[in-house]
Protein backbone atom coordinates (compact mmCIF):
# COMPACT_ATOMS: atom_id res chain seq x y z
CA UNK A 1 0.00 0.00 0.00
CA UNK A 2 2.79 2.66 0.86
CA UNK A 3 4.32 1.65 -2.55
CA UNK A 4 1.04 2.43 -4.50
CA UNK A 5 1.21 5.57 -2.39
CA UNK A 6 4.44 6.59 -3.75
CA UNK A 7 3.47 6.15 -6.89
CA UNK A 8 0.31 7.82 -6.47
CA UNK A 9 2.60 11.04 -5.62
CA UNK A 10 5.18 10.51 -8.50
CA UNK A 11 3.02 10.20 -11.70
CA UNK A 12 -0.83 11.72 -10.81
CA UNK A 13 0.23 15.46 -10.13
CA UNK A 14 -2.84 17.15 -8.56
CA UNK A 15 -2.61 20.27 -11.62
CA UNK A 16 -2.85 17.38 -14.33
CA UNK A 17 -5.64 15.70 -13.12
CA UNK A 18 -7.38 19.50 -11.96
CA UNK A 19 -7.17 20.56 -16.02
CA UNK A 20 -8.16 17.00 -17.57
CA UNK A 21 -11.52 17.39 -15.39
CA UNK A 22 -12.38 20.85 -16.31
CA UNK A 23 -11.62 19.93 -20.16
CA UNK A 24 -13.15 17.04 -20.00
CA UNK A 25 -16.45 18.58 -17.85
CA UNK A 26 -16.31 21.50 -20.72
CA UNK A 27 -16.33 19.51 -23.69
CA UNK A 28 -18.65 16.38 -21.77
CA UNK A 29 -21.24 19.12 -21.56
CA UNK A 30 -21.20 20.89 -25.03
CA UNK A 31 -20.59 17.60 -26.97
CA UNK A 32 -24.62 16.89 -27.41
CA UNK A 33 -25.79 20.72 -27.96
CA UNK A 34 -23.22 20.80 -30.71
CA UNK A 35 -24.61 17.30 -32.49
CA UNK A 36 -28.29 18.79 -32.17
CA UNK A 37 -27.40 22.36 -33.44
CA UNK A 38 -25.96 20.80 -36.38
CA UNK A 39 -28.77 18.42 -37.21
CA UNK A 40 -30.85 21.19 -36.85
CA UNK A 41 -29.47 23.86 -38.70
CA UNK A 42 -27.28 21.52 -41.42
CA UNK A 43 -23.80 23.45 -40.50
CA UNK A 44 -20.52 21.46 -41.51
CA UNK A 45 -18.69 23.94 -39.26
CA UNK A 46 -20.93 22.92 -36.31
CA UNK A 47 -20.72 19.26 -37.69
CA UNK A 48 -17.22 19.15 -37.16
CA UNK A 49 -17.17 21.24 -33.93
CA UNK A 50 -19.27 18.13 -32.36
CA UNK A 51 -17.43 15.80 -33.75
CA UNK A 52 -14.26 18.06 -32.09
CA UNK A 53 -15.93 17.58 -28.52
CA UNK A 54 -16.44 14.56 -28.71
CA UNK A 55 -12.77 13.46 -29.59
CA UNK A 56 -11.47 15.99 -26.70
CA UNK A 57 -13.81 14.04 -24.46
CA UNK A 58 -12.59 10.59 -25.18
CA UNK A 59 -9.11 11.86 -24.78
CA UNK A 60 -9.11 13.47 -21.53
CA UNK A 61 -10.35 9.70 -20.31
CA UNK A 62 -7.63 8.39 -22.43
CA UNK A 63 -5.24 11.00 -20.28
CA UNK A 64 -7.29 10.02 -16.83
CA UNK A 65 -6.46 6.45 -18.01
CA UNK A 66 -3.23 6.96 -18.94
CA UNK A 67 -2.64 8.58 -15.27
CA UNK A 68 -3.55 5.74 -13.23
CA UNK A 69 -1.98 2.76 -15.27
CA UNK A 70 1.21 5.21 -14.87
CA UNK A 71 0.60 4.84 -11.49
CA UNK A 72 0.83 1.02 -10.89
CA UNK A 73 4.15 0.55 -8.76
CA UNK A 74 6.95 -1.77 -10.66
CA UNK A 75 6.69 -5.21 -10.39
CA UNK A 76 8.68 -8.63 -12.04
CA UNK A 77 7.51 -8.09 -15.75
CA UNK A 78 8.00 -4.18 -15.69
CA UNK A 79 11.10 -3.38 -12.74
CA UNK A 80 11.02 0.24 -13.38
CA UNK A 81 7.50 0.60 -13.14
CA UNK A 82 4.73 1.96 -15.94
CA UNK A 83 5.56 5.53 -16.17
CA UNK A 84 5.21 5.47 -19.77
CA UNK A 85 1.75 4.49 -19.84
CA UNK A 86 1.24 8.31 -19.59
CA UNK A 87 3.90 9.21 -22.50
CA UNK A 88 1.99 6.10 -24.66
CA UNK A 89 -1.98 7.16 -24.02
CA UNK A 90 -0.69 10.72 -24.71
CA UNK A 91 0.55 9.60 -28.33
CA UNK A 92 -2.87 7.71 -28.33
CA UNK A 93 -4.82 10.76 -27.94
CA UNK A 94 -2.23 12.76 -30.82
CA UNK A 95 -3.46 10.20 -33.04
CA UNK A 96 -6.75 10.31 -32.07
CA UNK A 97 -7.35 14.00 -32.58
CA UNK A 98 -5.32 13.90 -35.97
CA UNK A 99 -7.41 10.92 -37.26
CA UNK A 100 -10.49 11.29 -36.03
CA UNK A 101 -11.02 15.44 -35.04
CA UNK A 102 -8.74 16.39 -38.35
CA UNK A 103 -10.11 13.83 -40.54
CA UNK A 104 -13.77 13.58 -39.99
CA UNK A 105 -13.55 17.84 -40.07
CA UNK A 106 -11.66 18.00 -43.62
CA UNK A 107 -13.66 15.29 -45.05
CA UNK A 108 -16.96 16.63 -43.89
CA UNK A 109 -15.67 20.46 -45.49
CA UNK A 110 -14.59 19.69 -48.69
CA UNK A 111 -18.24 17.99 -48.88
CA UNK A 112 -19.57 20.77 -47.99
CA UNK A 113 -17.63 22.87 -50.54
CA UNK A 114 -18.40 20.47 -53.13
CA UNK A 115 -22.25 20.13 -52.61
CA UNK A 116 -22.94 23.04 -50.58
CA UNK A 117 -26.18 23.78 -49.21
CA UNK A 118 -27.65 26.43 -47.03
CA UNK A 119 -27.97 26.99 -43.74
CA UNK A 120 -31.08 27.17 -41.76
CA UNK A 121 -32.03 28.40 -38.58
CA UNK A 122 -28.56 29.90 -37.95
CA UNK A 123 -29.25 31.66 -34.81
CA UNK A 124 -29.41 28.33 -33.46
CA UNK A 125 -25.64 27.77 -34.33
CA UNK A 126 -24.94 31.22 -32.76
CA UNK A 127 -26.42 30.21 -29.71
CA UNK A 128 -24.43 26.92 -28.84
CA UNK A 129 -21.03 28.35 -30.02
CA UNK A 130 -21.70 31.44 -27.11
CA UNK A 131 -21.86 28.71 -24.63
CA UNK A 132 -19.49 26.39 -25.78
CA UNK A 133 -17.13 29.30 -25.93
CA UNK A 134 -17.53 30.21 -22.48
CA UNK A 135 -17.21 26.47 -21.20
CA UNK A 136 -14.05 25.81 -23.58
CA UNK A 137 -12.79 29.21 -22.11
CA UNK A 138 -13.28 28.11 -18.47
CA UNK A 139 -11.10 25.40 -19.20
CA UNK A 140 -9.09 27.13 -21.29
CA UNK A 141 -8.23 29.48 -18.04
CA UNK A 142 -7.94 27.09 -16.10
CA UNK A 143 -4.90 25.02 -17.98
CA UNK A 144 -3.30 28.35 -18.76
CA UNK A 145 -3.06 29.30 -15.37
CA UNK A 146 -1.83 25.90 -14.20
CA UNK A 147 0.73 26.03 -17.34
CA UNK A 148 1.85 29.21 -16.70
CA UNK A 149 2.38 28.15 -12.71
CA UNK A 150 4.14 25.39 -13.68
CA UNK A 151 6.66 26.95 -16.30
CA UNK A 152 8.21 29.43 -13.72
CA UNK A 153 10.12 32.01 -15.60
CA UNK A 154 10.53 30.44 -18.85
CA UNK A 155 8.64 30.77 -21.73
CA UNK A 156 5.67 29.18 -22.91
CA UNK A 157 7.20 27.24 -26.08
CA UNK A 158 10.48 26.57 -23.74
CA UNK A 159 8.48 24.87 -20.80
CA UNK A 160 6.48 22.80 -23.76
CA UNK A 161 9.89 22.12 -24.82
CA UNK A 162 11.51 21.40 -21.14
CA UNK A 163 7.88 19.49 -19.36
CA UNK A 164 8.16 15.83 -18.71
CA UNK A 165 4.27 16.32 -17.69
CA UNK A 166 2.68 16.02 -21.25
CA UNK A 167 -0.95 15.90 -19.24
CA UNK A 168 -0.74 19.65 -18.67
CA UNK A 169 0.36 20.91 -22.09
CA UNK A 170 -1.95 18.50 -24.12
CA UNK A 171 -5.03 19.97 -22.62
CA UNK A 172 -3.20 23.34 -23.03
CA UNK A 173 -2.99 22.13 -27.17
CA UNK A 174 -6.21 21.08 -27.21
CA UNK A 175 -8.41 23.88 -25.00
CA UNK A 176 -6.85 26.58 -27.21
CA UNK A 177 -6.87 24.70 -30.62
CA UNK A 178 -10.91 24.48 -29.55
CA UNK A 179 -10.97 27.95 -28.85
CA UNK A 180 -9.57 28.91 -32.49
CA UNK A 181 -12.39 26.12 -33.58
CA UNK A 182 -15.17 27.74 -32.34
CA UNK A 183 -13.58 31.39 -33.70
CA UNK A 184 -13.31 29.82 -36.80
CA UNK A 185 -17.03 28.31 -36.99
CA UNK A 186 -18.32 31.20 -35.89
CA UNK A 187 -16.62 33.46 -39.05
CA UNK A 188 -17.48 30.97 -41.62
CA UNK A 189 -21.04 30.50 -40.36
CA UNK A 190 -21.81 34.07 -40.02
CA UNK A 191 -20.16 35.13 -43.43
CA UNK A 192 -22.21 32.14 -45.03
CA UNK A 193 -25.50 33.40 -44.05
CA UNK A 194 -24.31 37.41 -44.62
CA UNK A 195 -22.76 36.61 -48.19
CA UNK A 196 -25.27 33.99 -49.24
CA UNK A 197 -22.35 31.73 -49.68
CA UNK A 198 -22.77 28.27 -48.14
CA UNK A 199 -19.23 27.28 -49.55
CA UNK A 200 -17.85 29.31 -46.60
CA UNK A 201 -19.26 27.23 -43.89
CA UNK A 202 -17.67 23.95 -45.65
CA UNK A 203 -14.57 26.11 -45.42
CA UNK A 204 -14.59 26.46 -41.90
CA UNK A 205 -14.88 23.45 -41.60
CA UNK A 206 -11.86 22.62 -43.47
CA UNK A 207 -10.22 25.52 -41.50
CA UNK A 208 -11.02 23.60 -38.21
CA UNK A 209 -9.68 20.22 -39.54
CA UNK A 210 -6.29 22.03 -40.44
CA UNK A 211 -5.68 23.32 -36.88
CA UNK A 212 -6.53 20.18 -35.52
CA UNK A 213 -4.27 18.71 -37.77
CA UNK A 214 -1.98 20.98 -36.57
CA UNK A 215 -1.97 20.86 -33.05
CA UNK A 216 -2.16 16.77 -33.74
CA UNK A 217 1.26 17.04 -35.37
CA UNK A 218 2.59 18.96 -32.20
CA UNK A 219 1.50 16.62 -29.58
CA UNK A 220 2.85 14.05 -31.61
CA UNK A 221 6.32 15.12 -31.90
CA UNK A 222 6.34 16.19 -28.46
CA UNK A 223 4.98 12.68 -27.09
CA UNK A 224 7.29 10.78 -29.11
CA UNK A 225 10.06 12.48 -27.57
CA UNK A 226 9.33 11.87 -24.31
CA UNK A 227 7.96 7.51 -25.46
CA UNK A 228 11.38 6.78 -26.61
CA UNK A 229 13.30 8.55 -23.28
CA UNK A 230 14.16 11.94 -22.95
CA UNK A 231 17.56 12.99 -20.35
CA UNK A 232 16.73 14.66 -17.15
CA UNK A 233 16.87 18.88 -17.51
CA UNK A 234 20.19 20.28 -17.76
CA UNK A 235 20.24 21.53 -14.22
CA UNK A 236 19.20 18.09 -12.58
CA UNK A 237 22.26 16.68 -14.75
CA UNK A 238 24.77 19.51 -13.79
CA UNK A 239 23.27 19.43 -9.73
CA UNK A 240 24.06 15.57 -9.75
CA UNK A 241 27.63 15.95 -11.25
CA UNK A 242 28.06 18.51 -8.42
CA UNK A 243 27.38 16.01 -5.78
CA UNK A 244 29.90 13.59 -6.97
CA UNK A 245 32.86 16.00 -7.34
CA UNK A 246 32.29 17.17 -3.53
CA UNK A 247 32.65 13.63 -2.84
CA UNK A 248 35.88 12.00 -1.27
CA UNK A 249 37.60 8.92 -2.74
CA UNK A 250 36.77 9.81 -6.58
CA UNK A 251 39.76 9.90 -9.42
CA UNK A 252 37.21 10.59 -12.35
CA UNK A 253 33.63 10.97 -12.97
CA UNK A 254 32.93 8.57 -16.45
CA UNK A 255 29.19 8.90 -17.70
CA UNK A 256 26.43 10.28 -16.01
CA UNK A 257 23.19 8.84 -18.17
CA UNK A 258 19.22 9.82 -16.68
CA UNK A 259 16.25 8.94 -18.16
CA UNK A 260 11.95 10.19 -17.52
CA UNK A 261 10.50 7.24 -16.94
CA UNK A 262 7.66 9.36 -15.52
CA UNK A 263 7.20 12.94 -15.21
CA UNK A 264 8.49 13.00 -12.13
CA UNK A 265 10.45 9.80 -12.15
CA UNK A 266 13.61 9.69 -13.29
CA UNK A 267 16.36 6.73 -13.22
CA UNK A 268 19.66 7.81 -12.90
CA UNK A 269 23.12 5.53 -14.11
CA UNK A 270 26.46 6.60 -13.33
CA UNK A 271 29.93 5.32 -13.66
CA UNK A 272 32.92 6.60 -11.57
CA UNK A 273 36.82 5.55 -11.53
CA UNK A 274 37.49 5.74 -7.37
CA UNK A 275 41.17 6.65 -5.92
CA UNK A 276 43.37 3.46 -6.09
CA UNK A 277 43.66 2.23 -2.62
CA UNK A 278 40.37 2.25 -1.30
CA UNK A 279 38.62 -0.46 0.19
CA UNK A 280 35.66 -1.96 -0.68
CA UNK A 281 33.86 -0.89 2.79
CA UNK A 282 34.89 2.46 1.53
CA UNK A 283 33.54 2.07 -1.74
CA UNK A 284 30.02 0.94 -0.86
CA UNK A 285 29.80 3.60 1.86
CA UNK A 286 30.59 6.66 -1.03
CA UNK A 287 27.96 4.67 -3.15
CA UNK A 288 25.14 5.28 -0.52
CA UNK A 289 26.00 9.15 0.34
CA UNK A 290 25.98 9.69 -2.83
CA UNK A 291 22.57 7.83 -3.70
CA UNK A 292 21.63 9.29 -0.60
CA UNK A 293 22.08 13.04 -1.49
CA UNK A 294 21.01 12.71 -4.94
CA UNK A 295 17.59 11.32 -4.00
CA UNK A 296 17.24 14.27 -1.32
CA UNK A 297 18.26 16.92 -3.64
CA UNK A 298 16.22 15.90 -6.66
CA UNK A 299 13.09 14.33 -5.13
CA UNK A 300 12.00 13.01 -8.62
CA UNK A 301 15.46 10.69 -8.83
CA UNK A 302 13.63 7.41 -7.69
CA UNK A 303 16.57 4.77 -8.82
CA UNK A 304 20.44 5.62 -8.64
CA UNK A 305 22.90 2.99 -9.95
CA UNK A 306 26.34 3.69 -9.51
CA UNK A 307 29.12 1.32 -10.96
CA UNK A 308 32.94 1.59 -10.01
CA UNK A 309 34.71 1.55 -13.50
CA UNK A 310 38.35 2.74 -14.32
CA UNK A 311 38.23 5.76 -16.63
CA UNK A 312 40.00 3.59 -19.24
CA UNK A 313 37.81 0.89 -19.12
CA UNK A 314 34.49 3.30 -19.66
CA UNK A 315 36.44 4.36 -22.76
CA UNK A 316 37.52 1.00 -24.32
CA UNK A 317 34.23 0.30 -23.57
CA UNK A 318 32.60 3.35 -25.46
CA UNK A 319 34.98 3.21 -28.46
CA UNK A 320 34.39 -0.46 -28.86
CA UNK A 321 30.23 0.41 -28.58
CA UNK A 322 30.89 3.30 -31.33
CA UNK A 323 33.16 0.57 -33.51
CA UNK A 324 29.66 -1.85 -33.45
CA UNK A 325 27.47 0.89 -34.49
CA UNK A 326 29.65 2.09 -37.12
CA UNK A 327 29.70 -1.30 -38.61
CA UNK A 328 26.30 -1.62 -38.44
């Protein structure tokens, strides 16, 4: 149980799970009013608007999902835990919004511009995207302000760039790409009915598939990133090297490798070339001061493996790795 705890703490942050629920309460509720404003009135715009909610909806349960299987503590089949559940459902939900949200959107526009027909009843369209913009821009608030907590002093692409957490900035991606959605329905609707032009609704449409296509393409890259293991921050890596040098007994620090396993989990392999001379006892107690500070300093460091090497060992050993891959 105090294992589950632990990893309660390490992968369910309580400002990714706060913005999932307001996205997912915002779009949960606007989902159905969109589907019956487009029946009624015929709008592809509003069409692919629904069809937008709903996708948002199934992927904030995706990211809910993807949060508690992270959570499971490690066990025989998986040592290091499931961490990456979270980086895998949040690739899951790229896909999702590219396939489904961009494609159903595009496809149902260029219909639209092909055999367009008028709308009817537009008011009714009008109506639905007022309150589905203030919902979406409840939630849009809210994961702005709990980005822009998070991200300290950097800036807003550089934090994207820098977060481990891709809970946060996905609903970030996706609040704000509905926002532009519902700006962009709302021009092409309104210039439809104003210019007698029906094509221009189809267009929005189109319009809305392309910045969900867009934003798709940006979770995507920064998801993959993050699947295949992405290094500790810069600082983590630099604060860790500083621990070892302030530590008695070392000749030479070799290779100090970290890897996200989680957002805030983070396995950490090092290889050091001790002073000639000292003892095994002496060896094994370094080993644990050093674990011990590490894990104190950088709370998200959950696993520390240290290995006593010779410096020219670690680079026989590196020259003859780079000789494999180069004949490869």
């Amino acid at each position: 149980m105090t294992a589950l705890l632990g990893f309660e703490r390490i992968m369910a942050s309580p400002a990714s799970k706060k913005v999932i629920y307001a996205a997912l309460f915002g779009n949960s509720v606007i989902a159905v009013t969109k589907f019956v404003a487009a029946f009624y009135t015929g709008s592809s715009a509003m069409l692919s608007e629904a069809v937008h909610s709903v996708v948002d909806t199934g992927n904030q349960v995706l990211l809910l999902y993807g949060i508690r299987a992270a959570a499971r503590p490690a066990d025989e089949g998986h040592p290091f835990g499931y961490g990456m559940e979270l980086y895998f459902w949040t690739f899951v939900v790229a896909i999702l919004v590219f396939a489904l949200g961009a494609g159903v959107s595009i496809y149902e526009g260029v219909g639209k511009i092909l055999h367009p027909q008028p709308i009817v009843n537009a008011q009714v369209n009008y109506i639905v995207l007022g309150f589905a913009m203030v919902f979406e821009g409840a939630a849009w608030l809210i994961a702005v302000r709990e980005f822009g907590r998070v991200k300290g002093r950097r800036g807003w692409f550089e934090e994207v760039r820098h977060s481990k957490d891709p809970t946060i900035f996905t609903v970030l991606f996706e609040d704000s790409a509905a926002m532009l959605g519902l700006f962009a329905a709302f021009v092409g609707i309104g210039a439809a009915q104003y210019f007698d032009l029906p094509i221009l609704d189809g267009v929005a449409s189109v319009v809305i598939g392309v910045i969900l296509a867009g934003t798709a393409i940006l979770l995507a890259y920064e998801s993959k990133g993050l699947l295949v293991g992405e290094a500790a921050s810069v600082e983590v890596v630099n604060g860790i090297r500083s621990i070892l040098v302030q530590q008695k007994g070392i000749l030479s620090i070799n290779e100090v490798l970290t890897m996200h396993m989680g957002p805030k989990d983070v396995l950490v392999n090092i290889s050091l070339d001790f002073l000639g001379g000292i003892t095994s006892d002496g060896v094994e107690s370094a080993i644990s001061v050093m674990e011990k500070e590490i894990k104190t300093t950088y709370p998200q460091v959950t696993r520390v493996f240290i290995e006593a090497q010779s410096w020219v060992s670690h680079r026989d050993d590196l020259a003859e790795m780079n000789a494999d891959s180069n004949g490869k």
